[in-house]
Structure formats: C-alpha cells, structure tokens
Protein backbone atom coordinates (compact mmCIF):
# COMPACT_ATOMS: atom_id res chain seq x y z
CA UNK A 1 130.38 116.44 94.83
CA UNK A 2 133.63 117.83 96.31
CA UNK A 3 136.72 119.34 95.23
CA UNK A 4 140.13 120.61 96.51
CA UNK A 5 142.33 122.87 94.61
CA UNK A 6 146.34 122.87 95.58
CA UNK A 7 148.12 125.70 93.87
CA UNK A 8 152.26 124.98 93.80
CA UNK A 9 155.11 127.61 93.56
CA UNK A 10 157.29 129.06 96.63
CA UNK A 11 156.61 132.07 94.51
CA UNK A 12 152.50 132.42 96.12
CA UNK A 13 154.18 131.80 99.64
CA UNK A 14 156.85 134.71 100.14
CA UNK A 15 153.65 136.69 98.22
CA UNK A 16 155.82 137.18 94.84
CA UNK A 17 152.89 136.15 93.29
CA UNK A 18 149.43 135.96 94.16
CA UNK A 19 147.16 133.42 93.79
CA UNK A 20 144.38 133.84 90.99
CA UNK A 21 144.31 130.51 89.59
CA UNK A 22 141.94 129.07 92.73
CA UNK A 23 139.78 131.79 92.50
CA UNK A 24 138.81 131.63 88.87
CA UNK A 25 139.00 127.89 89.35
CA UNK A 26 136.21 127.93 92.12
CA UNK A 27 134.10 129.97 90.42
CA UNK A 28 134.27 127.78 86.88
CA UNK A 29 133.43 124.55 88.97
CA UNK A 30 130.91 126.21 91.25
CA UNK A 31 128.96 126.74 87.52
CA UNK A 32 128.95 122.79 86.88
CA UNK A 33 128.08 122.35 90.62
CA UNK A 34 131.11 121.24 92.10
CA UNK A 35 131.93 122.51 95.71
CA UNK A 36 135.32 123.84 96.10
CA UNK A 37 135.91 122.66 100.06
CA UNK A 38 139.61 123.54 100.68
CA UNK A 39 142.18 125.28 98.90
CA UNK A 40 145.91 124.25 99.61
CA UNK A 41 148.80 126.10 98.98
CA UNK A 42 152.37 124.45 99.22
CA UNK A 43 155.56 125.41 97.74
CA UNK A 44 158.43 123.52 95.54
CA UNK A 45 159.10 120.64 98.30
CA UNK A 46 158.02 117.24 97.53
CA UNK A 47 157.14 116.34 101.05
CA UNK A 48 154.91 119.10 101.13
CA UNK A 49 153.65 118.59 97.93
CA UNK A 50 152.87 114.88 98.90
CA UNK A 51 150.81 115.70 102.42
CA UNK A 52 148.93 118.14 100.36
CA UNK A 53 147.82 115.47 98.02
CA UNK A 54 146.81 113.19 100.46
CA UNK A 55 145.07 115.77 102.82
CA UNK A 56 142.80 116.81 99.59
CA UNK A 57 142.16 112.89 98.23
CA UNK A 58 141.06 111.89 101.93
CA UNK A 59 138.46 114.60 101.56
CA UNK A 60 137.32 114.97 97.68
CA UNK A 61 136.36 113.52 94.87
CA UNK A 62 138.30 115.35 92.54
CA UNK A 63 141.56 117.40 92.98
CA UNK A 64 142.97 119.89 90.81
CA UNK A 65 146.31 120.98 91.01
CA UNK A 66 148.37 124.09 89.03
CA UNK A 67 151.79 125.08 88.79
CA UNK A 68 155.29 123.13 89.09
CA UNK A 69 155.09 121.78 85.60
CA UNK A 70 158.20 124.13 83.90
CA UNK A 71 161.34 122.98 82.42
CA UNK A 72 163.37 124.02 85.08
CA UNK A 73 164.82 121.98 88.04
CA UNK A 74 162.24 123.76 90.84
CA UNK A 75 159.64 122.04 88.79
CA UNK A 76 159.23 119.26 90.49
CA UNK A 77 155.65 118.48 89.78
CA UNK A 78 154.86 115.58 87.18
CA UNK A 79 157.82 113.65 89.14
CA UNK A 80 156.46 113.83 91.94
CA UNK A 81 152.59 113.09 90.51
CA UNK A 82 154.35 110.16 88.42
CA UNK A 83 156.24 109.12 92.37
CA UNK A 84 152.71 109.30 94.03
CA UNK A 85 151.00 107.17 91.89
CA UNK A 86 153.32 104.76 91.01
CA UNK A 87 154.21 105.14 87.45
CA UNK A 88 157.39 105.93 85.39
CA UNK A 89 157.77 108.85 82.60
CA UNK A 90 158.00 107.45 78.87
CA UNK A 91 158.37 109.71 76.40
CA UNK A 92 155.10 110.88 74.48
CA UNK A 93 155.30 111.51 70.39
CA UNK A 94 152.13 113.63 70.32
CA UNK A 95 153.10 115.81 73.06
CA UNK A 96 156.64 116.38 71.51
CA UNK A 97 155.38 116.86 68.35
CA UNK A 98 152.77 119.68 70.36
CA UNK A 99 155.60 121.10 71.69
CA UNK A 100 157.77 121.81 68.19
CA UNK A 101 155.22 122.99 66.98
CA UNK A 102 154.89 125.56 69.57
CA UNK A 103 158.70 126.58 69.47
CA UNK A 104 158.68 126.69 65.76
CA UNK A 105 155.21 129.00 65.68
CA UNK A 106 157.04 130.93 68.50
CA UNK A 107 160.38 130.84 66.07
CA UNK A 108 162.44 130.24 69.48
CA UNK A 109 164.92 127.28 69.36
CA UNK A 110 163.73 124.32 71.79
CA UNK A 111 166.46 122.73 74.04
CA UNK A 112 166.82 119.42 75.69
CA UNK A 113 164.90 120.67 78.73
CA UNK A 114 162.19 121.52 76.68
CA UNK A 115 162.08 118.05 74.73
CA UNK A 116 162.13 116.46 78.48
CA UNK A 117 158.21 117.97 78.75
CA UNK A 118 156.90 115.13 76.65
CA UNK A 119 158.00 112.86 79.08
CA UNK A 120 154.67 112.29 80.97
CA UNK A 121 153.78 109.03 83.76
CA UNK A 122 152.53 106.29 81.65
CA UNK A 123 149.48 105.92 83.97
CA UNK A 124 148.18 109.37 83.18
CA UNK A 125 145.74 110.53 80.25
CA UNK A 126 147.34 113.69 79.19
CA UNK A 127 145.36 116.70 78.52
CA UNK A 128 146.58 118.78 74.98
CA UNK A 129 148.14 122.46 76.24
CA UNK A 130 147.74 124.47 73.36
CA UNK A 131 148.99 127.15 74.30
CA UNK A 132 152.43 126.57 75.96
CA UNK A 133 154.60 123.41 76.47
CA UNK A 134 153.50 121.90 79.45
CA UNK A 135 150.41 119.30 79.00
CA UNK A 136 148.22 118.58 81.69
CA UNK A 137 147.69 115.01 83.62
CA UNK A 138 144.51 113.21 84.78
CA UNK A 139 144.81 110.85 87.29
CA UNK A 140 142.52 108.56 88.54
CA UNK A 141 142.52 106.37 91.83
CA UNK A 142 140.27 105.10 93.99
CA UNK A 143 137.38 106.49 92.17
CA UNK A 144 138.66 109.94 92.12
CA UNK A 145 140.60 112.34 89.97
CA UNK A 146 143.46 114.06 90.06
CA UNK A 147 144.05 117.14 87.51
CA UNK A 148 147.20 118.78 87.12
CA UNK A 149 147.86 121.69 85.11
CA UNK A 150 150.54 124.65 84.51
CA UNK A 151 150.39 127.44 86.76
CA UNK A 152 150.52 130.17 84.06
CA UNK A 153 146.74 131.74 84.01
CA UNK A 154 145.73 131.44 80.38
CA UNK A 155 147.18 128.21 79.78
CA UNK A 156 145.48 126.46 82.74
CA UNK A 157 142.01 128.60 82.17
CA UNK A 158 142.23 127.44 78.27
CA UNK A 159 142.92 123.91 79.17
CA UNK A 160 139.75 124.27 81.57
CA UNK A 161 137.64 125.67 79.51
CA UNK A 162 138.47 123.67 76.14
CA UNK A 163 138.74 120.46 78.01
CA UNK A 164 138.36 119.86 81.91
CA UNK A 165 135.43 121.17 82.84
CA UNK A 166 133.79 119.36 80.02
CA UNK A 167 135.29 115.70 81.32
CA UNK A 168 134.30 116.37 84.75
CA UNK A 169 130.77 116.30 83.95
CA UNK A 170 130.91 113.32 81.61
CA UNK A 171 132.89 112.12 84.69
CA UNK A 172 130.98 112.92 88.29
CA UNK A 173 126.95 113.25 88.96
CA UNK A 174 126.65 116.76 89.88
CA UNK A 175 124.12 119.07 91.74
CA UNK A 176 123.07 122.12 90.54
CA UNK A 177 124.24 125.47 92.46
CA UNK A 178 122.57 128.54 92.12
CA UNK A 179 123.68 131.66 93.93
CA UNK A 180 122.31 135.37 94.27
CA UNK A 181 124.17 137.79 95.76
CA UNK A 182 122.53 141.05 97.04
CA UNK A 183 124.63 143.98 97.54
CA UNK A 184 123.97 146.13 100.28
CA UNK A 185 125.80 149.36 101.91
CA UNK A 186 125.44 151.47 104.70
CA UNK A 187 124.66 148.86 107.14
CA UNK A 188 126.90 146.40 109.13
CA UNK A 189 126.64 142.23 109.15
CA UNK A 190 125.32 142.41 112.18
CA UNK A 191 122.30 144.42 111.93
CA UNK A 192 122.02 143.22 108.62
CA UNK A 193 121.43 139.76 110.38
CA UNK A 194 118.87 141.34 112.66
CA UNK A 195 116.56 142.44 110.01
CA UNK A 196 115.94 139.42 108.40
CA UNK A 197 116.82 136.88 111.21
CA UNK A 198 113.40 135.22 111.03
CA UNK A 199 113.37 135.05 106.81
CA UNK A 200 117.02 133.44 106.87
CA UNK A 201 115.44 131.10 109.97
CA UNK A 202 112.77 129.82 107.54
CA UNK A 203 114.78 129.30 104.58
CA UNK A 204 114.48 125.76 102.84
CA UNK A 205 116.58 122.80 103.19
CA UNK A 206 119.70 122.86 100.82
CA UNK A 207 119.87 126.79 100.45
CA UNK A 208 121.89 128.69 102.80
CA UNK A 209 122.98 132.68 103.26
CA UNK A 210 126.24 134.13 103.91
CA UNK A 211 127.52 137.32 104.81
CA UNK A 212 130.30 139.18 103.00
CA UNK A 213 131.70 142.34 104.76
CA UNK A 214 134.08 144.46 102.61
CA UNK A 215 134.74 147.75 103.67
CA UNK A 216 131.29 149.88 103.72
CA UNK A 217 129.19 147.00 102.17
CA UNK A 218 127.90 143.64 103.26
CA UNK A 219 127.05 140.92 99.81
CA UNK A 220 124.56 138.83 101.28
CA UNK A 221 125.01 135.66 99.06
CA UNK A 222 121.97 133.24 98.93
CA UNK A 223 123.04 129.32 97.46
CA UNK A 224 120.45 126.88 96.60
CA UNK A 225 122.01 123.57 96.07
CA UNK A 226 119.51 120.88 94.15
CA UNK A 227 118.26 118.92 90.90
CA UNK A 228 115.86 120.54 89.62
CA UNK A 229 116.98 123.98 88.19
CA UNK A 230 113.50 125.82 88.05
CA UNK A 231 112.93 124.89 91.40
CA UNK A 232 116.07 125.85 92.50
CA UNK A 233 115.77 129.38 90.86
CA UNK A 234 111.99 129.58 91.92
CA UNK A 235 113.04 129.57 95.38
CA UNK A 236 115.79 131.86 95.49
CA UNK A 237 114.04 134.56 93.73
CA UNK A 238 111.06 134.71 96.26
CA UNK A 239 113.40 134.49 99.10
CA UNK A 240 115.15 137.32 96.96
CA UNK A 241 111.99 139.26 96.80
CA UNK A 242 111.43 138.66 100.72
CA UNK A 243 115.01 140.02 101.20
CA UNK A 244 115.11 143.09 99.11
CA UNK A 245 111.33 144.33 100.80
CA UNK A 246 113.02 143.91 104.38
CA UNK A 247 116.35 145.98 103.41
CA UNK A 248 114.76 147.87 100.25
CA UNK A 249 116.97 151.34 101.65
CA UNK A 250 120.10 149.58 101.55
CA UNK A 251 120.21 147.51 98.58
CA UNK A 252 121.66 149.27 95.52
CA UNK A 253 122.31 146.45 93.25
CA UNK A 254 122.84 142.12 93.59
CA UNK A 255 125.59 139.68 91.51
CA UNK A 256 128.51 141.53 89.78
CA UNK A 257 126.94 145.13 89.90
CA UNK A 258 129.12 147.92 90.24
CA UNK A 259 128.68 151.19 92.65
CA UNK A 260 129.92 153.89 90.12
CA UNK A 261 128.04 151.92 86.99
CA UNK A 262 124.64 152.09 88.76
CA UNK A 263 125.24 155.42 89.50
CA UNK A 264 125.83 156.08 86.18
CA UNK A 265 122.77 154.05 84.74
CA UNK A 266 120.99 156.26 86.70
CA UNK A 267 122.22 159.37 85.83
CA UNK A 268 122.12 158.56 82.58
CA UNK A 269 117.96 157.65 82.93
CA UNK A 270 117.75 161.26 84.45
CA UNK A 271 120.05 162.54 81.30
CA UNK A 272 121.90 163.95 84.23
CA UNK A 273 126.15 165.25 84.49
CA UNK A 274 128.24 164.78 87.46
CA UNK A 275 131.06 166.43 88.61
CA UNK A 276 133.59 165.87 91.73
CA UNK A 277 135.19 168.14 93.89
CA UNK A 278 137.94 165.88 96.23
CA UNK A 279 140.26 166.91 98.53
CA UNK A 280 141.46 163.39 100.77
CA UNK A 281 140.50 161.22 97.90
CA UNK A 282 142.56 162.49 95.22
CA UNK A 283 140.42 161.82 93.06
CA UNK A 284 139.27 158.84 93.28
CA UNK A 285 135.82 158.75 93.05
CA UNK A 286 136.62 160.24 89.38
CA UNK A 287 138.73 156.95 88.81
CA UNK A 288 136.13 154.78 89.51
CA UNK A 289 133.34 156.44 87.61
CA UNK A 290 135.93 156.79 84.68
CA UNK A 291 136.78 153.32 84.38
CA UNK A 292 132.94 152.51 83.01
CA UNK A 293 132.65 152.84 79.44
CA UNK A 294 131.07 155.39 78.34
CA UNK A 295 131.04 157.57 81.15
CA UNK A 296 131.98 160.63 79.03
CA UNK A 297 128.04 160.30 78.59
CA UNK A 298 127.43 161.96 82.05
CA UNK A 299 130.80 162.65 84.05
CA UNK A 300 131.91 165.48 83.18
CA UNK A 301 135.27 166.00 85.24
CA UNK A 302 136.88 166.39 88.19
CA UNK A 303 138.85 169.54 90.50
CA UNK A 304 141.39 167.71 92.97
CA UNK A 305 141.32 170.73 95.15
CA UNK A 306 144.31 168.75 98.29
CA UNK A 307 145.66 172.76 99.03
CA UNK A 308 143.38 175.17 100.51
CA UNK A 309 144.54 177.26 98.06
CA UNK A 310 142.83 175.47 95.23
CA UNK A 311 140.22 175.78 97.38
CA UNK A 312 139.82 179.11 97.32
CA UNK A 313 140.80 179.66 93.76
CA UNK A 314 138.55 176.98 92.08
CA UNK A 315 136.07 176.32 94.44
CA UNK A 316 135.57 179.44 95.76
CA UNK A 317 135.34 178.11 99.23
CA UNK A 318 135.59 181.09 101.42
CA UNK A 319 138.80 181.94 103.34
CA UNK A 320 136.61 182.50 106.64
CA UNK A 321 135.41 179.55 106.13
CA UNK A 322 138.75 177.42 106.22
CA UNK A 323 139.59 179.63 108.81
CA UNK A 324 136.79 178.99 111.42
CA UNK A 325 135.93 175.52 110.35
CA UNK A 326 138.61 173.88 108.74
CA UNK A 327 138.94 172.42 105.46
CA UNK A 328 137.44 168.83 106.97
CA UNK A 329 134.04 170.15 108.12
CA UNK A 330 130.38 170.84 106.90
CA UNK A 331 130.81 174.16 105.80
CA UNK A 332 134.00 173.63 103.52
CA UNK A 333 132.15 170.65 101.42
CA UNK A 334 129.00 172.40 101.42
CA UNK A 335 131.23 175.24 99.56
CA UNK A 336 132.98 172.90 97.58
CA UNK A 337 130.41 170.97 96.15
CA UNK A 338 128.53 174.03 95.31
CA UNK A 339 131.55 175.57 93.57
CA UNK A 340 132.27 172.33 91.80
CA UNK A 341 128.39 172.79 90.52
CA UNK A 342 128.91 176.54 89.14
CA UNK A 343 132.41 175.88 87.58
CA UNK A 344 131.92 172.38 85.75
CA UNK A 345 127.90 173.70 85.29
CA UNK A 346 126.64 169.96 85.79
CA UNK A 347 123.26 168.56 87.88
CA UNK A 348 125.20 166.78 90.46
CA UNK A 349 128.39 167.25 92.25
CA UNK A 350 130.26 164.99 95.23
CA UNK A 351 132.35 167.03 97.48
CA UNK A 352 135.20 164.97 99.58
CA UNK A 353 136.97 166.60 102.71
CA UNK A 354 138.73 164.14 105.33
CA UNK A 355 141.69 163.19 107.29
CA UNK A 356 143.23 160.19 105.35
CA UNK A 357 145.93 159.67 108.27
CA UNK A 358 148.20 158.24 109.03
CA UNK A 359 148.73 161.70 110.28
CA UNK A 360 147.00 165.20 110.43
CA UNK A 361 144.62 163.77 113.10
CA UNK A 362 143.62 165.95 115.72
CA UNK A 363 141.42 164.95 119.29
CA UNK A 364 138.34 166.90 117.73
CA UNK A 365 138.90 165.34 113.88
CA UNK A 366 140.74 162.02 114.40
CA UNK A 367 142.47 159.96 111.14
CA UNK A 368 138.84 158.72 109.59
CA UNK A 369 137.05 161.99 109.40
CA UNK A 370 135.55 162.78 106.55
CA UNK A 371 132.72 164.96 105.24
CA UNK A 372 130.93 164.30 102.36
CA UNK A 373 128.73 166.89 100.56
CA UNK A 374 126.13 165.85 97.24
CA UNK A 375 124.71 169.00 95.26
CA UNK A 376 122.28 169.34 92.97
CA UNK A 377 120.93 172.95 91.98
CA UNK A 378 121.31 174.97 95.44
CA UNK A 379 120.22 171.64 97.39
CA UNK A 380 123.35 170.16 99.52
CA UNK A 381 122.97 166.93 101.30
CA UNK A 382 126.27 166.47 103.98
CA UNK A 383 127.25 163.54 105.83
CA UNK A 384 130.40 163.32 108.43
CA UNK A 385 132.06 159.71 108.37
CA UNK A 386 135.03 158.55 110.69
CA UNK A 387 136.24 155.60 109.10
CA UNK A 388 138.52 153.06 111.05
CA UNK A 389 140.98 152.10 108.69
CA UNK A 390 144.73 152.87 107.35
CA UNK A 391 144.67 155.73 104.81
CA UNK A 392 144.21 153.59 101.82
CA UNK A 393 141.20 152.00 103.11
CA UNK A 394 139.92 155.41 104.25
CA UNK A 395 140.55 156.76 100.95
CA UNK A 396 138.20 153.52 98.96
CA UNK A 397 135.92 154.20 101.94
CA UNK A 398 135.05 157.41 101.34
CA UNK A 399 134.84 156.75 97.69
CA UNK A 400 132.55 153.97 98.10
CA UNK A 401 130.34 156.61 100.35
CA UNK A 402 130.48 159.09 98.20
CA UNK A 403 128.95 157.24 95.82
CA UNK A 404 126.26 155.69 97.42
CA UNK A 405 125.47 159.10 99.11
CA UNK A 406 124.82 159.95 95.50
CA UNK A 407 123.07 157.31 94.83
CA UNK A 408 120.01 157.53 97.28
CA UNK A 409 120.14 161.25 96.41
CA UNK A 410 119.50 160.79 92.87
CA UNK A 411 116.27 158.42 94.30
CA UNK A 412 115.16 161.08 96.33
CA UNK A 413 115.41 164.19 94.37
C-alpha cells in the first residue's frame, strides 16, 4: 500500500519553517506498513494546491495532507478540499461546541473567525482535534483517502496517534515492514558496497539495502517487506549477522544508537573517566557526550584550549613545540591529550587540533586538517584527518572522529 504526504504553507518554501511534519509522518506509517512514495510541498495557492492533489491520488492509495487549516484568510485549505471534491461547508454543532470549549479552557475570547472553523464540507467525516481548533477531514474517492490535518506538530501527531493511524488499518490491507539499520564509520558508500557486494546480490525477494552517507558515517538500512512477521525478522537478522562479520571493524552500533552514548556505555563497563582537550572544536565533543544523561558518571570535563596560550598554561604543551610544529600537528595533540590526562586525572582523554577554515589554511595544512590524539595512561594513539567540508561540517566531523577514534581504542586497550 502507498501513500503521499503534501505539507501546505508558503512558510516551508522561503525556508521560514521547516518541514517536520512528513518526517515524523513517514516514520508513524512506515510502522503500520504503509510506504511513503512522494512527499509534496506547495504553498498557499489553490492551483498549486489542486495539481498537488491530483499528482498524489493518481499515484496512492491514501494521501495525507497538513497545514492551511487556520482562521486566517491564507488558509485556504478545507475550501479548497470542500472545491475538489465537490461539496459545500455546513456548519457542524459538535465541532463548535469542541471549539468553545477550547477557548473557554484557554480563557481567550473566540471571534467570528474562529466560530467559521466548524464549518466543515458535508461530504467529509471529521476527525475530533483536541487540542486546538482546527478538526481534521477524511475524504474518500475512488477507493482512496484523503486526510487532512493542521500543520501545527502536536496537534496533527495527537490526531495521528489518537485516531488516524488506527482507521487506516481498519481501512487498507497492509504489509508488514521491518527495517535494520547498521551504523558504520570510517568507511565510504562505496567501499562499503564492495565488501559485501555478493551478500547484498543474494539477498531475498522483498528485502532491499540502502546506503545512507552523512558526514563520516554510512547507515546501511536493510527493509524486509512481507506477511509473516517472524519470517520477516528471521531473515533480516541472519542477513544482519552476515553483514556485521563482513564489516565487524566498522560497525559501532545499528537503529537509533548514538556515537557519544556507546562511548559512554562503554566507558562506563570499564568504570572508566574521560576528559577532552579541543582546540578547532570548541568543545564540541564535550557537548555531545554531555547531552546523554548521566554522563556526569564518566565525563569528567573539558579544557577549550583555541589560544596557544592556554596551551601552554593548561596543557602544558611545550612552547618549542608550537614553535617547530604548529599547534595543528602530531606533536601538539600528543601534548595536549597527555596534559588533559594529568590535569583532569581521568583514564581517557581526546585531544582536537585542526584548521576549521574558512581561513587559516596554509599549502602544507589546508582548511580540513585536523589531528586527533586519544590517551590513556602514557599510551597516545594520533590520527591526521583533512576533511572536505565548510567549517561547521569540519567542526561535527572531527567530533564524530574523535569519538569513534575513542571508541576502537577503548576495544583495543
């Protein structure tokens, strides 16, 4: 079964606002196995708002559509849903009575605009928005459905999830979709695709593999579409298992696992502490392992050390060694991580030195460099990077490296 989604608002077109409804709507239909195939954006013009419409009913069996459905005059939605399918607006007691009730709960006065939200097409089925003023309408033509909801997040996710989702099963005969995703860093698509080129060539009918890039890490996403749910699941695990033997060095964690909360499971298993010394990342490798709970458990803080100076001072990275190698180099992280280790007296350190750009580049250290340096006792592991990106995509990508350097350190040592 198919489905388009076609989100409304010149608001997601000039990029005022962006887009999260689709996403979140994808991912809630994906679970009762219906396949999002297009996603249409249009803004406030009912021409536009009419081709869209037709482009996603020629396609799918079932349409949803947010936004438009205000009191204001650039709503233009549920006129031109009641236009498209032929109806005419009466005025609906229940939904009026819905929406005094939310104005006097609110204690906000209503006005005629407001009142004009009960009027709904008399050939809808209108879906109860408890949470604002705007109900939904289902459609249905043709043998398929059209949904249309408000825009604002919460309402249309609470109208899903109270409602909607459940009516589209009673409605539509669904498949089953299963994914796994298995996250993998420190090696490209490409050679990713290499590796296990003949396992993805003898994968079963109905289950597929995709490759997601995103910065230093590929998800490789296996989906199983089907009936029969222990099947389904019985063959994505061993094809899983056949995966993670083939790429075993660069898999680090599969579905919604996060870098800097495996690396804290695992320093946590070791009872470990872990401190950061960062220079072009300003600190923001300390961000990321600070915004998992609990990470006062093993993090134990963090010297932003962008000045030489502080580099000297706090890190006790010597002056010769600025001097002859430069702050972005070997030597300077191997000194800073091993200062980091004697001042904030914790097992692990990560050390960050680059050139963040879009300046300070020079023909021997472009924009991209940057060293990284892991410590652990008097043991420092380094690793030089150049990185292709703008300087806040350098920055994540050095973070994201840093990390992971840990990471396979922590399995080593």
């Amino acid at each position: 079964m198919n489905a388009s989604i076609i989100t409304i608002g010149d608001e997601l077109l000039i990029g005022q606002v962006v887009d999260t409804n689709s996403s979140w709507m994808g991912q809630e239909l994906n679970k009762i196995g219906v396949y999002v195939i297009r996603k249409i954006v249009v803004g406030d013009v009912k021409r536009d708002i009419v081709d869209a419409l037709d482009e996603a009913g020629a396609i799918s069996d079932l349409v949803l559509i947010t936004g438009g459905l205000g009191p204001t005059k650039d709503d233009i939605t549920k006129h031109t849903l009641c236009d498209y399918f032929r109806g005419r607006l009466v005025f609906n007691e229940e939904v009026y009575e819905m929406v005094e009730t939310y104005f006097a709960r609110m204690k906000r006065p209503m006005l005629e605009s407001n009142r004009r939200q009960a009027e709904l097409p008399d050939n809808c089925i209108h879906i109860k928005n408890y949470n604002g003023t705007a109900p939904g309408m289902w459609f249905e033509r043709d043998g398929k459905v059209f949904i249309s909801m408000p825009g604002v997040p919460w309402e249309m996710k609470l109208m899903m999830q109270d409602n909607i989702l459940a009516r589209i099963k009673q409605k539509f005969e669904t498949e089953l979709i299963i994914h796994k995703t298995i996250l993998t860093q420190g090696i490209g698509e490409s050679f990713l695709s290499e590796h296990i080129r003949d396992i993805e060539d003898a994968f079963p009918e109905g289950i597929k593999l995709a490759y997601l890039p995103n910065l230093s890490s590929v998800r490789l996403r296996i989906t199983a579409r089907g009936k029969d749910e222990s099947l389904l699941a019985e063959k994505v695990e061993m094809l899983t298992t056949q995966i993670k033997e083939r790429l075993s060095e660069y898999i680090w964690g599969y579905d919604d696992d996060i870098l800097e909360d495996v690396v804290g499971r695992m320093l946590i298993s070791q009872q470990a502490s872990l401190c950061t010394a960062e220079s072009c990342t300003g600190g923001l490798i300390a961000h990321k392992l600070t915004s998992i709970p609990g990470s006062s458990v093993y993090f134990k803080g963090s010297i932003v050390s962008y000045s030489n100076e502080v580099k000297e001072n706090l890190l006790s990275v010597k002056a010769t060694t600025l001097r002859n190698f430069g702050a972005v180099s070997e030597e300077s992280v191997h000194e800073m991580a091993l200062g980091a280790l004697k001042i904030m007296k914790t097992d692990y350190a990560i050390a960050v030195s680059g050139i963040a750009g879009p300046s300070g580049g020079t023909v021997d250290k472009p924009v991209g460099t940057v060293w990284i340096g892991i410590a652990k006792n008097e043991k420092v592991l380094t690793r030089k990077f150049l990185f292709p990106g703008n300087r806040e995509r350098n920055m994540e990508m050095a973070a994201i490296n840093g990390l992971s350097m840990l990471r396979k350190f922590m399995l080593s040592s």
